[in-house]
Structures are given as structure tokens and as C-alpha cells.
PDB file of N, CA and C in Angstrom:
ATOM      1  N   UNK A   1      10.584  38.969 -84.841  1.00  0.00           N
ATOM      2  CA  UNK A   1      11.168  38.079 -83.863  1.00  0.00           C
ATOM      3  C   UNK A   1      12.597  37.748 -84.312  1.00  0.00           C
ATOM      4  N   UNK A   2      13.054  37.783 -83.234  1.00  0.00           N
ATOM      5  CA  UNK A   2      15.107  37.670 -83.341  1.00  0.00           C
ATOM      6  C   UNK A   2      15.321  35.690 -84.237  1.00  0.00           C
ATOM      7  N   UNK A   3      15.970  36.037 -84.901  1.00  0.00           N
ATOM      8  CA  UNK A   3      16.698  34.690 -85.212  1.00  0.00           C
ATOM      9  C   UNK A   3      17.348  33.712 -83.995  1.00  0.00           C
ATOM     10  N   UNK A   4      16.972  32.058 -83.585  1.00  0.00           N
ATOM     11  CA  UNK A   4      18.157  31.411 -83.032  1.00  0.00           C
ATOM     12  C   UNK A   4      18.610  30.738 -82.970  1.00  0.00           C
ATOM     13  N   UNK A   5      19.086  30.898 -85.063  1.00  0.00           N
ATOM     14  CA  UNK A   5      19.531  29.636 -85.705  1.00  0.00           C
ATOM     15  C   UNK A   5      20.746  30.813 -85.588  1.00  0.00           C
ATOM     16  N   UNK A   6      21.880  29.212 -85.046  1.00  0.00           N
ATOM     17  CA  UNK A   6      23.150  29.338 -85.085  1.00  0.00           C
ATOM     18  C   UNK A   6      24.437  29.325 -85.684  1.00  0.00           C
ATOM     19  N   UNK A   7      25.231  29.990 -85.602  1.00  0.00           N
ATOM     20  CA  UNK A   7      26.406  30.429 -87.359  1.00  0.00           C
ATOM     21  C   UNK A   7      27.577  29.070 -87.049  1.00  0.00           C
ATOM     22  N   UNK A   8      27.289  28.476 -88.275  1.00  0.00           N
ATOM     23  CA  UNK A   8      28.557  27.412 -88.479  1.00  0.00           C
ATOM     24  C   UNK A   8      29.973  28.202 -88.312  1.00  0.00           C
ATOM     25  N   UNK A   9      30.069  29.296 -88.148  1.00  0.00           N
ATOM     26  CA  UNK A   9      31.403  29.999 -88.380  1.00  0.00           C
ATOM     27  C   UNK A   9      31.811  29.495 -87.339  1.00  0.00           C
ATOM     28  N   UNK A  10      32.981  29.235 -87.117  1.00  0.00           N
ATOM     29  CA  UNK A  10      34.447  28.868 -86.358  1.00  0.00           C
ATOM     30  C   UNK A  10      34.129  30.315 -85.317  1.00  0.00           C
ATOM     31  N   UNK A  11      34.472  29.992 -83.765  1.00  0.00           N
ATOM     32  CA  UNK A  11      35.132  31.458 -83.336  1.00  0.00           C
ATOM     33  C   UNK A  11      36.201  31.718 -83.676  1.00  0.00           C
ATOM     34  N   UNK A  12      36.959  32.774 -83.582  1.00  0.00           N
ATOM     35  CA  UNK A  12      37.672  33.382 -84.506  1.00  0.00           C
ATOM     36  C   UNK A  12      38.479  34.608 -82.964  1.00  0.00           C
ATOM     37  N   UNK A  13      39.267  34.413 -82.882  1.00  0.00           N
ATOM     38  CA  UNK A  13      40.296  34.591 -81.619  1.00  0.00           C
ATOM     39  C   UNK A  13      41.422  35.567 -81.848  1.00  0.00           C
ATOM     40  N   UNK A  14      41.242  36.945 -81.663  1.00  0.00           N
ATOM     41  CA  UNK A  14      42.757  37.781 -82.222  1.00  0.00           C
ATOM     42  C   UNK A  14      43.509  37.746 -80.762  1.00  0.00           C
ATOM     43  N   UNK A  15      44.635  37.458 -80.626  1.00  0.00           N
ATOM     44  CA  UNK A  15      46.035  37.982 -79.803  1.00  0.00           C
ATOM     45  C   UNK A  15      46.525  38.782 -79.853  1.00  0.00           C
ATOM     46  N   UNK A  16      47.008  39.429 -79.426  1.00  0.00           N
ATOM     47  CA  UNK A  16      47.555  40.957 -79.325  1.00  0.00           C
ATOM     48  C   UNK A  16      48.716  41.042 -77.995  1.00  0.00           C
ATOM     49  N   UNK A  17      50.066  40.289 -78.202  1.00  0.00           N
ATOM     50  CA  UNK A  17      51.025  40.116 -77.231  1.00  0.00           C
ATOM     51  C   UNK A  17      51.218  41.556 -76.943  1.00  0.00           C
ATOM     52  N   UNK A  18      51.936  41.271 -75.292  1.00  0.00           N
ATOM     53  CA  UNK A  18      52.174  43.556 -74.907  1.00  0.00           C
ATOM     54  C   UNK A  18      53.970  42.856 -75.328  1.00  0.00           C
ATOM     55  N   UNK A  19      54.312  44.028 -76.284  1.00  0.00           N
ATOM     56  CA  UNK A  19      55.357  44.107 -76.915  1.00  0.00           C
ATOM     57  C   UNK A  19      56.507  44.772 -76.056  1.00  0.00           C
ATOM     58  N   UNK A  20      57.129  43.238 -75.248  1.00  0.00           N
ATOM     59  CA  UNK A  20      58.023  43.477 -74.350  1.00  0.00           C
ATOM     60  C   UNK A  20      58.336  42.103 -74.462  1.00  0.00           C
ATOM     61  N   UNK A  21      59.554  42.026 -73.943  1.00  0.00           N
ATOM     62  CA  UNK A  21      60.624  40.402 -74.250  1.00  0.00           C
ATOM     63  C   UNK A  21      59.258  39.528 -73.193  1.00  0.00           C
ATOM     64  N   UNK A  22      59.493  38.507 -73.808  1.00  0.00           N
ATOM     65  CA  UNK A  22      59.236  37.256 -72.677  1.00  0.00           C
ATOM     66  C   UNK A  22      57.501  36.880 -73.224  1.00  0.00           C
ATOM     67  N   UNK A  23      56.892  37.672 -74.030  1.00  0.00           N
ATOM     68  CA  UNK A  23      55.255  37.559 -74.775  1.00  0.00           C
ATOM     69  C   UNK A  23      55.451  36.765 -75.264  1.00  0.00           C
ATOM     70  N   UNK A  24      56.523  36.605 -76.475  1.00  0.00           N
ATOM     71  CA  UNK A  24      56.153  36.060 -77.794  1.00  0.00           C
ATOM     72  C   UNK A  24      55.552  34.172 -77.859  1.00  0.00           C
ATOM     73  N   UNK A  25      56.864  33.454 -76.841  1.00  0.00           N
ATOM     74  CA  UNK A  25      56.332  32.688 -76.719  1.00  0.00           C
ATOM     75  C   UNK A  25      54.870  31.756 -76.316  1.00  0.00           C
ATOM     76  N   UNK A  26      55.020  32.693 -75.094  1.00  0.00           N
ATOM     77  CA  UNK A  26      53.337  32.143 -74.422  1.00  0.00           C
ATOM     78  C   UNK A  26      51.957  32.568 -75.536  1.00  0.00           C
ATOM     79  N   UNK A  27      52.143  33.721 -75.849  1.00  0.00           N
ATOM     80  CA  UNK A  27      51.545  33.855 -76.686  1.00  0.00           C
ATOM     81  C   UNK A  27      51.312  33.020 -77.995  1.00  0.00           C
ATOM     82  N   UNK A  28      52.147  32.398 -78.816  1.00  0.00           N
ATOM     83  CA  UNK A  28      52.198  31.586 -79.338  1.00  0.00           C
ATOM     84  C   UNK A  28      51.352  29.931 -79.247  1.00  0.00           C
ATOM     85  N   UNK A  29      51.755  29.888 -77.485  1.00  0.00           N
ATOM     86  CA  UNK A  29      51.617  28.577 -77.301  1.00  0.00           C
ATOM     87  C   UNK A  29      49.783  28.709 -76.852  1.00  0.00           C
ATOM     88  N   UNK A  30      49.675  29.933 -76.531  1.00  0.00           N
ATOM     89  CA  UNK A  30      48.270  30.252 -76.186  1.00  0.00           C
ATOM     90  C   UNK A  30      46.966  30.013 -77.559  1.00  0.00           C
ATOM     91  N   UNK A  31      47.994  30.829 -78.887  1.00  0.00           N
ATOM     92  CA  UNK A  31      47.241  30.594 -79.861  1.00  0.00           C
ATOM     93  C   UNK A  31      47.229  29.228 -80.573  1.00  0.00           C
ATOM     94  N   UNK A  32      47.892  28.344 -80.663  1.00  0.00           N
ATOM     95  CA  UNK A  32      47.954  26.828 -80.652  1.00  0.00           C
ATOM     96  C   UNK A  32      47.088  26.299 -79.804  1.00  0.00           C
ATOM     97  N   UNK A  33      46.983  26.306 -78.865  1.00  0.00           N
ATOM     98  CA  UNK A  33      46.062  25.199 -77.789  1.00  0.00           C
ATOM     99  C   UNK A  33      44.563  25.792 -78.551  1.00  0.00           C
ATOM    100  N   UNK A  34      44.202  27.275 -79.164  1.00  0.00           N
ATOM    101  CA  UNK A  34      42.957  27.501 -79.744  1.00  0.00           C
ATOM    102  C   UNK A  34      43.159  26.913 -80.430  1.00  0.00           C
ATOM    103  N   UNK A  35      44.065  27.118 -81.599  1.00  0.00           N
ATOM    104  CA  UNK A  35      43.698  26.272 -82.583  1.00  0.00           C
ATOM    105  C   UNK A  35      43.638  24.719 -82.689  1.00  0.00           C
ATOM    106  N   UNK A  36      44.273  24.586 -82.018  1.00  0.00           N
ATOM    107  CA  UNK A  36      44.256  22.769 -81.981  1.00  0.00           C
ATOM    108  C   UNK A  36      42.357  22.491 -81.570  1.00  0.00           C
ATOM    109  N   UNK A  37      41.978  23.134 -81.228  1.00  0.00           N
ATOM    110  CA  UNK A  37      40.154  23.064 -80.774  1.00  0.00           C
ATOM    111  C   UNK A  37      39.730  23.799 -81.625  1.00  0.00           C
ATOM    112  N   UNK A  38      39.944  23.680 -83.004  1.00  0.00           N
ATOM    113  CA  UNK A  38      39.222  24.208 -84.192  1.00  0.00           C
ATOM    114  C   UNK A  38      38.610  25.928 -84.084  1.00  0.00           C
ATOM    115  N   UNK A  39      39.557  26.731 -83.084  1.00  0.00           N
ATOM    116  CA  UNK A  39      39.254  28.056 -82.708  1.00  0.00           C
ATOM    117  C   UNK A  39      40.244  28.512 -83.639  1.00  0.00           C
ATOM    118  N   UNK A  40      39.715  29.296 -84.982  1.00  0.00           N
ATOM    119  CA  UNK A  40      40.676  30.303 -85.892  1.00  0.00           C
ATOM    120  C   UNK A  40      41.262  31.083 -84.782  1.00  0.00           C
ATOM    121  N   UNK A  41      42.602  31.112 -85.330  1.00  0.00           N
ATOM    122  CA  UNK A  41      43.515  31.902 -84.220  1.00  0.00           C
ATOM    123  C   UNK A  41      44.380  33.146 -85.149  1.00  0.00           C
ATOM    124  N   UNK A  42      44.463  34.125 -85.012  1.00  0.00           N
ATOM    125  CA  UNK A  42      45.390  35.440 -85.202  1.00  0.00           C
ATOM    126  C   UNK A  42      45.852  35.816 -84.340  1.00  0.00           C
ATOM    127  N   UNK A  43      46.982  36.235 -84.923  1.00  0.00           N
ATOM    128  CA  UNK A  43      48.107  36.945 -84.066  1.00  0.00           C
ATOM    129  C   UNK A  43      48.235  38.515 -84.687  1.00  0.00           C
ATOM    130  N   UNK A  44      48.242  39.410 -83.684  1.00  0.00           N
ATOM    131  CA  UNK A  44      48.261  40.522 -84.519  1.00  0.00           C
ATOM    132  C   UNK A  44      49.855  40.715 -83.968  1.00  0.00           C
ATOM    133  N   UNK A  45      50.335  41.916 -85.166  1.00  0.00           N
ATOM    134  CA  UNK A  45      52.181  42.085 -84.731  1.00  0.00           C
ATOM    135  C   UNK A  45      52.474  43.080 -85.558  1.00  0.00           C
ATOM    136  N   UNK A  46      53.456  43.549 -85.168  1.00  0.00           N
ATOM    137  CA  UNK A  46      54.061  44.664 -86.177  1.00  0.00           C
ATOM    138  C   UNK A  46      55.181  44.248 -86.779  1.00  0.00           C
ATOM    139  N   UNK A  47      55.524  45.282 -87.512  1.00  0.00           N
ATOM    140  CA  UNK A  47      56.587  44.678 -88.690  1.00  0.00           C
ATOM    141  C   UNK A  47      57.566  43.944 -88.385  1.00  0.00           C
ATOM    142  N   UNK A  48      58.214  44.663 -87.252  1.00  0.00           N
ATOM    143  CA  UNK A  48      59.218  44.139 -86.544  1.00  0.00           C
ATOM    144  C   UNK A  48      59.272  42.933 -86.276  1.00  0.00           C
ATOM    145  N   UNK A  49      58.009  42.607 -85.522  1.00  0.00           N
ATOM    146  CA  UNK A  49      57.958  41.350 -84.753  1.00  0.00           C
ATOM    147  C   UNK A  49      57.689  40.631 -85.786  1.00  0.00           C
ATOM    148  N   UNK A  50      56.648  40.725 -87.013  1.00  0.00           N
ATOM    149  CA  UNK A  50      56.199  39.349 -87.875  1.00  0.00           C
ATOM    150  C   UNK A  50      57.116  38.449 -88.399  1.00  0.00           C
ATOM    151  N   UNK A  51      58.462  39.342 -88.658  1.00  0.00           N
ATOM    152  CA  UNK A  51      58.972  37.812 -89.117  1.00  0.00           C
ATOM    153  C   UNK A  51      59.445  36.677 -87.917  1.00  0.00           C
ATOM    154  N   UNK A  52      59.576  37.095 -86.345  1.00  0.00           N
ATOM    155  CA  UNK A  52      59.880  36.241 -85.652  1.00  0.00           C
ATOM    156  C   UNK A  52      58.813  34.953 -85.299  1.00  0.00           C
ATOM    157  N   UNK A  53      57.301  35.853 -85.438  1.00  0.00           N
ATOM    158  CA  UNK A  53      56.047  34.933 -85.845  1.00  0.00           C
ATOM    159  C   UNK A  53      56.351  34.026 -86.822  1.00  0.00           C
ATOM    160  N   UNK A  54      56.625  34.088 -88.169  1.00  0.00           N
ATOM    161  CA  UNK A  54      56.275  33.749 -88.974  1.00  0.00           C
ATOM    162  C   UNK A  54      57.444  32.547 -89.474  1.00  0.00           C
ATOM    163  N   UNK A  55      58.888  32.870 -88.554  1.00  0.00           N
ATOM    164  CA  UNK A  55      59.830  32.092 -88.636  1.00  0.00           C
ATOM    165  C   UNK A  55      59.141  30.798 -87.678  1.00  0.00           C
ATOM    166  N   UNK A  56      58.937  31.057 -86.231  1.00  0.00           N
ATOM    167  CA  UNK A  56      58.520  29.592 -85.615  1.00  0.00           C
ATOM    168  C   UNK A  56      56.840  28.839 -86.102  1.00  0.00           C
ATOM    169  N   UNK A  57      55.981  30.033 -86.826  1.00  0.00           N
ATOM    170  CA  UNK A  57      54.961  29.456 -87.362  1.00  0.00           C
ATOM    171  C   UNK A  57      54.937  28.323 -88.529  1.00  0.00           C
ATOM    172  N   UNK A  58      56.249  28.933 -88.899  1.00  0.00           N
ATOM    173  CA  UNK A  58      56.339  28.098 -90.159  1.00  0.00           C
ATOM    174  C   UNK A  58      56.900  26.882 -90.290  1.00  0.00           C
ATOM    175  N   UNK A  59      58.024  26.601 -89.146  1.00  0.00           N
ATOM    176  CA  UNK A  59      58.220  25.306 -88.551  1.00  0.00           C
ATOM    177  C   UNK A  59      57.304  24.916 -88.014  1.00  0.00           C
ATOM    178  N   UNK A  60      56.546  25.100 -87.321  1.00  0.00           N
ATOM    179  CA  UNK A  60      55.466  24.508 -86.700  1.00  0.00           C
ATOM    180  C   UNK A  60      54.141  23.709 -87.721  1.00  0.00           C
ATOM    181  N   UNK A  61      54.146  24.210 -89.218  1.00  0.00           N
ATOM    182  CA  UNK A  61      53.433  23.500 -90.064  1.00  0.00           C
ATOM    183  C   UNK A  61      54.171  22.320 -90.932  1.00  0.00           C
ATOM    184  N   UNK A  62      55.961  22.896 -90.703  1.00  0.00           N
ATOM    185  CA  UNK A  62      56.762  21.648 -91.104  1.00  0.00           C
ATOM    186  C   UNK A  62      56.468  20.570 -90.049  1.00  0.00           C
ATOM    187  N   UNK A  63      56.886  20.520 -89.220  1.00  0.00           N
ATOM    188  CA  UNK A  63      57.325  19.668 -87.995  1.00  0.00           C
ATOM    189  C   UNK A  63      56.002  18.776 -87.482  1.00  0.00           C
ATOM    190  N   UNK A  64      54.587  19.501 -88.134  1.00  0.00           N
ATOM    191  CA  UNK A  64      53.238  18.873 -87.547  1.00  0.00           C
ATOM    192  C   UNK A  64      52.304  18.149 -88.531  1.00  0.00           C
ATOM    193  N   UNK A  65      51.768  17.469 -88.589  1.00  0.00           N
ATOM    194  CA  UNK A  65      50.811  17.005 -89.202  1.00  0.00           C
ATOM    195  C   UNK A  65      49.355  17.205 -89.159  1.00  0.00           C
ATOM    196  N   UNK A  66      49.044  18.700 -88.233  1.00  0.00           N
ATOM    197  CA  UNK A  66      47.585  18.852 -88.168  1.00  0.00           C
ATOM    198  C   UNK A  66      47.445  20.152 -88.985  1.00  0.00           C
ATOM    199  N   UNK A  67      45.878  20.736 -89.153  1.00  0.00           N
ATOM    200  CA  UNK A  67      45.800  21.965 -90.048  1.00  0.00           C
ATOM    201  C   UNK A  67      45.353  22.956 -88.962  1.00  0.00           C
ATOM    202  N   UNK A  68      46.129  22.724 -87.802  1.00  0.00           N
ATOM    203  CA  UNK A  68      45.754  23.976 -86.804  1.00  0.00           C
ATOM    204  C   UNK A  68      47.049  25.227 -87.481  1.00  0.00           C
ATOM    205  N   UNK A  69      46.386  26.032 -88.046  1.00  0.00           N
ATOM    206  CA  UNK A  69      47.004  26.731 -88.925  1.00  0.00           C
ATOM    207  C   UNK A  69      46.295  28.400 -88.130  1.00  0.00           C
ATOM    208  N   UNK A  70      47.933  29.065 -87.559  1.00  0.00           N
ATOM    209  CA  UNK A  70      47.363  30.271 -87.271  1.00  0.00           C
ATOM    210  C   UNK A  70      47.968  31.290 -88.315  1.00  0.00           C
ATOM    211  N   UNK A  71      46.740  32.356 -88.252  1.00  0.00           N
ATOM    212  CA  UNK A  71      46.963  33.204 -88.958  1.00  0.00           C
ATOM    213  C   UNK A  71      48.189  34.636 -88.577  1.00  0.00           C
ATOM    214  N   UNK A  72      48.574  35.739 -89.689  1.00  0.00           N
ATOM    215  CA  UNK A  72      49.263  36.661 -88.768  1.00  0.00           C
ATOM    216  C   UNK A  72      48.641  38.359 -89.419  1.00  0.00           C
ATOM    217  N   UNK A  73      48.427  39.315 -88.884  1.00  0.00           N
ATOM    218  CA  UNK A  73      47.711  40.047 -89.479  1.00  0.00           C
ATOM    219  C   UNK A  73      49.008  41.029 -88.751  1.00  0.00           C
ATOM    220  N   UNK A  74      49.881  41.924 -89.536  1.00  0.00           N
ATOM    221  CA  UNK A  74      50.114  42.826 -89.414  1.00  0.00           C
ATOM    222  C   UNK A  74      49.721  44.420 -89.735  1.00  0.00           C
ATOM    223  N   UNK A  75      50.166  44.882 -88.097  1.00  0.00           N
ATOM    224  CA  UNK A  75      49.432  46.698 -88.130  1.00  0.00           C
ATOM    225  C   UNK A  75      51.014  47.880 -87.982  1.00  0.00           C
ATOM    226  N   UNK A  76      51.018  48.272 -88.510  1.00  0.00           N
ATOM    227  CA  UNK A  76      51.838  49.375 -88.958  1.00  0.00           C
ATOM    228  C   UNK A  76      51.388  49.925 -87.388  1.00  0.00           C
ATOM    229  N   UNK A  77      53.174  50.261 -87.136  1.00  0.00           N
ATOM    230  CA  UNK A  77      53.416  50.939 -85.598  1.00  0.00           C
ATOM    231  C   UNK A  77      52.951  52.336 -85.838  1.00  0.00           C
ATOM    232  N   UNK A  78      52.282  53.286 -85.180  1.00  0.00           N
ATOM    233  CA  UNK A  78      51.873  54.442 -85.070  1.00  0.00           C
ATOM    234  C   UNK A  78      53.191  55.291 -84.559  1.00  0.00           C
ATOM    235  N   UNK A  79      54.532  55.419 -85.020  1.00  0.00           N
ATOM    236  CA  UNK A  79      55.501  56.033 -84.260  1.00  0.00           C
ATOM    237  C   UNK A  79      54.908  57.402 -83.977  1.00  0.00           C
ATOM    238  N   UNK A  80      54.731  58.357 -85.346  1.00  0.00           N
ATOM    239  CA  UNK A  80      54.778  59.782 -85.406  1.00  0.00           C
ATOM    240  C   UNK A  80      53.434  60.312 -84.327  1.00  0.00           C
ATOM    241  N   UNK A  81      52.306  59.529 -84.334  1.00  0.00           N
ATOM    242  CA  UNK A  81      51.095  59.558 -83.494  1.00  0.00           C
ATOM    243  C   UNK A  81      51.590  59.841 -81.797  1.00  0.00           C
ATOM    244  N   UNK A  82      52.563  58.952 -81.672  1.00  0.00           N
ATOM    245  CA  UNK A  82      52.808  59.236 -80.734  1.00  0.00           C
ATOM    246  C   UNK A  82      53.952  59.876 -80.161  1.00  0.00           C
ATOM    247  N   UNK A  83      54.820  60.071 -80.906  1.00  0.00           N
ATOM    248  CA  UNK A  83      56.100  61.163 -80.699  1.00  0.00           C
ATOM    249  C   UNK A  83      56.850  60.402 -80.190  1.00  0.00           C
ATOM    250  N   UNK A  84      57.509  58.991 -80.741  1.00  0.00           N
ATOM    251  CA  UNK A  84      58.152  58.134 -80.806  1.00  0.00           C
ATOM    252  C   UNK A  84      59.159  58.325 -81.910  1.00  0.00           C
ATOM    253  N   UNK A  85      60.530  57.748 -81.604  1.00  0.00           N
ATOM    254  CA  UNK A  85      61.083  57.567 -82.778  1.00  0.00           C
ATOM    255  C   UNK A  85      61.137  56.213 -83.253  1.00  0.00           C
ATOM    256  N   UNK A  86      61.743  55.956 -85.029  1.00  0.00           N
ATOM    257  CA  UNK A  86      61.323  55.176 -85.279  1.00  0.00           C
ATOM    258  C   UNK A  86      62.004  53.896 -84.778  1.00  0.00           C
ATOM    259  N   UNK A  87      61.272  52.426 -85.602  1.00  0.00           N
ATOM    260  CA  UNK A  87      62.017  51.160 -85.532  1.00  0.00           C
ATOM    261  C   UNK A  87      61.830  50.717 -83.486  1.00  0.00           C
ATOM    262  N   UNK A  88      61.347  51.709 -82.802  1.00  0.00           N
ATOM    263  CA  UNK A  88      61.287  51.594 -81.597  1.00  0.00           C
ATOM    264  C   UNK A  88      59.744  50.867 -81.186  1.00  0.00           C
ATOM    265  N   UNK A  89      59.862  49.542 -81.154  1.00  0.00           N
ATOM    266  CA  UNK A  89      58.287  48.777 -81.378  1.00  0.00           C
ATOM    267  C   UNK A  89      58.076  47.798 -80.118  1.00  0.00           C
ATOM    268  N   UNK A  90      59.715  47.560 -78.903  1.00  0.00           N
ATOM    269  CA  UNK A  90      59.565  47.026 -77.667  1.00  0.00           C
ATOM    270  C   UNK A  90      59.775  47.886 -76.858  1.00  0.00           C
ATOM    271  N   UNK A  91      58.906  47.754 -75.653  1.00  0.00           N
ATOM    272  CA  UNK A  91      59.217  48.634 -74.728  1.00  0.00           C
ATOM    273  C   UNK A  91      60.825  48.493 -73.597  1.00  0.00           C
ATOM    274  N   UNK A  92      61.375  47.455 -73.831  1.00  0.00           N
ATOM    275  CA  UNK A  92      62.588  47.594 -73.434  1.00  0.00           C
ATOM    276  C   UNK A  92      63.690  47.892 -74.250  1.00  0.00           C
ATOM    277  N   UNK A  93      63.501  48.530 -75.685  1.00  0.00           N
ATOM    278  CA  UNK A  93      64.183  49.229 -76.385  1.00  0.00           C
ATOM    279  C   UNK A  93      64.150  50.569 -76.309  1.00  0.00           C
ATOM    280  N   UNK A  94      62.898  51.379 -76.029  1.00  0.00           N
ATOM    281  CA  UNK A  94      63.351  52.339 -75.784  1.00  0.00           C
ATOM    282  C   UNK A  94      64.501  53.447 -75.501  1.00  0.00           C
ATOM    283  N   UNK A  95      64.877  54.013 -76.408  1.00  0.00           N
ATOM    284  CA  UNK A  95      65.912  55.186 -75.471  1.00  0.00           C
ATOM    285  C   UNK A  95      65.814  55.927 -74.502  1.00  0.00           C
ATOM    286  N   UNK A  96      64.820  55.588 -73.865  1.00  0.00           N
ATOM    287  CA  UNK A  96      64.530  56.878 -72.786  1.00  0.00           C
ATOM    288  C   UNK A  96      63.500  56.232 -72.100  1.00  0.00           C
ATOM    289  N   UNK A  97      63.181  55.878 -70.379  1.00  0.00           N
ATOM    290  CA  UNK A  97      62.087  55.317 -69.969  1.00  0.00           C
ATOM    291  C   UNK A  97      60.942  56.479 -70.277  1.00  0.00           C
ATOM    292  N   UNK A  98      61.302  57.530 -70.174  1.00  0.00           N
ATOM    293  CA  UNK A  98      60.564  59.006 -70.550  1.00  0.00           C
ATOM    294  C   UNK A  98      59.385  58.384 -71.718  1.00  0.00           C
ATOM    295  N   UNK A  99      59.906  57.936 -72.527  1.00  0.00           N
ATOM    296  CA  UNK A  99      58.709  57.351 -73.563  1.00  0.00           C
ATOM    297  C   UNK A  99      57.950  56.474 -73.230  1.00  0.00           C
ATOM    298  N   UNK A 100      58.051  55.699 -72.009  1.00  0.00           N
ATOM    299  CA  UNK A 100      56.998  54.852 -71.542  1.00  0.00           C
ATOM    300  C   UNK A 100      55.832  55.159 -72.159  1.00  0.00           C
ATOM    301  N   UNK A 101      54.911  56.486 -71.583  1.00  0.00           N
ATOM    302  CA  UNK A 101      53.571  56.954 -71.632  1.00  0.00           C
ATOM    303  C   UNK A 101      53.339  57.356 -73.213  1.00  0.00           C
ATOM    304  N   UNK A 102      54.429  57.339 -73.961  1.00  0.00           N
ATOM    305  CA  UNK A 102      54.076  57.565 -75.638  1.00  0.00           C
ATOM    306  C   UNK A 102      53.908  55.962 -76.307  1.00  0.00           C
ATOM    307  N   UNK A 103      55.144  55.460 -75.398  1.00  0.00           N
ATOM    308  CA  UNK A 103      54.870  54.070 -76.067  1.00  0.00           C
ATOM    309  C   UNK A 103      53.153  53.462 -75.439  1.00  0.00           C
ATOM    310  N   UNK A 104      53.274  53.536 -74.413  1.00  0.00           N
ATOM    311  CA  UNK A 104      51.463  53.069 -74.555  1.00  0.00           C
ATOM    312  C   UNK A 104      50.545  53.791 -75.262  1.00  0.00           C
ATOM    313  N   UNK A 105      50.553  54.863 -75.343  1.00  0.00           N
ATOM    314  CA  UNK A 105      49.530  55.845 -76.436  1.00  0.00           C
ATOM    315  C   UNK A 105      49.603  55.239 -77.656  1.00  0.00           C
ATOM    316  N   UNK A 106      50.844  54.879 -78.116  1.00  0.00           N
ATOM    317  CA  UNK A 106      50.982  54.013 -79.724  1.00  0.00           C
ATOM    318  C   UNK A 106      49.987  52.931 -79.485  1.00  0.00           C
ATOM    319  N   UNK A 107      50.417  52.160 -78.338  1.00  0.00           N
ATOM    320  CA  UNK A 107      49.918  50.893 -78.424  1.00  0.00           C
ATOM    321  C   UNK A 107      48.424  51.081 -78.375  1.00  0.00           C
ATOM    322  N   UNK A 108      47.832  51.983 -77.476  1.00  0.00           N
ATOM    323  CA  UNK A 108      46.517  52.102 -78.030  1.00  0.00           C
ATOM    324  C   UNK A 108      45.609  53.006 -79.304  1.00  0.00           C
ATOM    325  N   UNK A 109      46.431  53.119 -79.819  1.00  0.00           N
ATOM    326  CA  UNK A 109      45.700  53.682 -81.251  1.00  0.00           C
ATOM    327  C   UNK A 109      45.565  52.517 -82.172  1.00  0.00           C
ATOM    328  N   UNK A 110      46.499  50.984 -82.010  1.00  0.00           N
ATOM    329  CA  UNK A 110      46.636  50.266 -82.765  1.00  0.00           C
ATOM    330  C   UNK A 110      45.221  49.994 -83.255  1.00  0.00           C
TER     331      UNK A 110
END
């Protein structure tokens, strides 16, 4: 017979912004309102982006007095996977709209 004693664990919430201008914030403010309700929150990001995470995250533990504390888990961009060149990690950077359909192939191998 199945167990239906229930896990003290926290839910536990990954984000995954689509890496194009105008995410970062909402995203942000999305993973805050979890955490402020005791929901562990991650942000997943690539290299590029983590330090812009990690610059307003980190004011955000100056400036506050609660331990809604989100996490940041960085994943290495798949350039060569997808026949991307490098350092190219927003889709309005691109050199070429032509890479559209490579840049989503990256994004889903993540």
C-alpha cells in the first residue's frame, strides 16, 4: 500500500526566462512573490545573463530584511549543438534572423 504521509520539503520552483530583452525583470519579480510564500525559487541563466541576476539579487538581500532568498543555477549555452556562433545567448542579438530556428534548438537542449 502507497504511502500518504506528506514531505515537509518546501516546493521548489525553477524559472527559465525566454532569453530576449524585456524577461529579466518580470521574471524576477515572478520569482520573489514565490519566494516571499516560502516557495524555494531558482532561476536558471546562462553565463551571460547571471551576472545581471546576481547584480539585482544581491541588492535585493541588501535593501530587505526577509530570507526570501532566490537561488541561481547556471547552464552553459549549447552554441556548437546548434550551429550558433559564440557569446550569441539573446535572441535579439543575433547576426542573422536566419538563426532564429538554431537559436531555439539551443534553447531546447538546455
Amino acid at each position: 500500500m502507497a504511502s500518504t504521509a506528506q514531505s515537509n520539503d518546501p516546493l521548489h520552483v525553477f524559472f527559465f526566462p525566454f532569453m530576449s530583452p524585456g524577461h529579466l525583470s518580470p521574471m524576477i519579480d515572478i520569482a520573489r512573490l514565490f519566494a516571499s510564500h516560502g516557495t524555494k525559487a531558482t532561476i536558471l541563466a546562462t553565463p551571460q545573463k547571471i551576472t545581471r541576476f546576481q547584480t539585482i539579487l544581491n541588492r535585493d538581500q541588501h535593501t530587505t530584511n526577509n530570507n526570501n532568498i532566490i537561488d541561481l543555477l547556471v547552464l552553459d549555452f549549447p552554441y556548437s549543438e546548434a550551429n550558433l556562433p559564440e557569446n550569441y545567448e539573446n535572441l535579439d542579438t543575433l547576426p542573422s534572423r536566419n538563426l532564429s530556428y538554431n537559436f531555439t534548438k539551443a534553447i531546447m537542449t538546455l
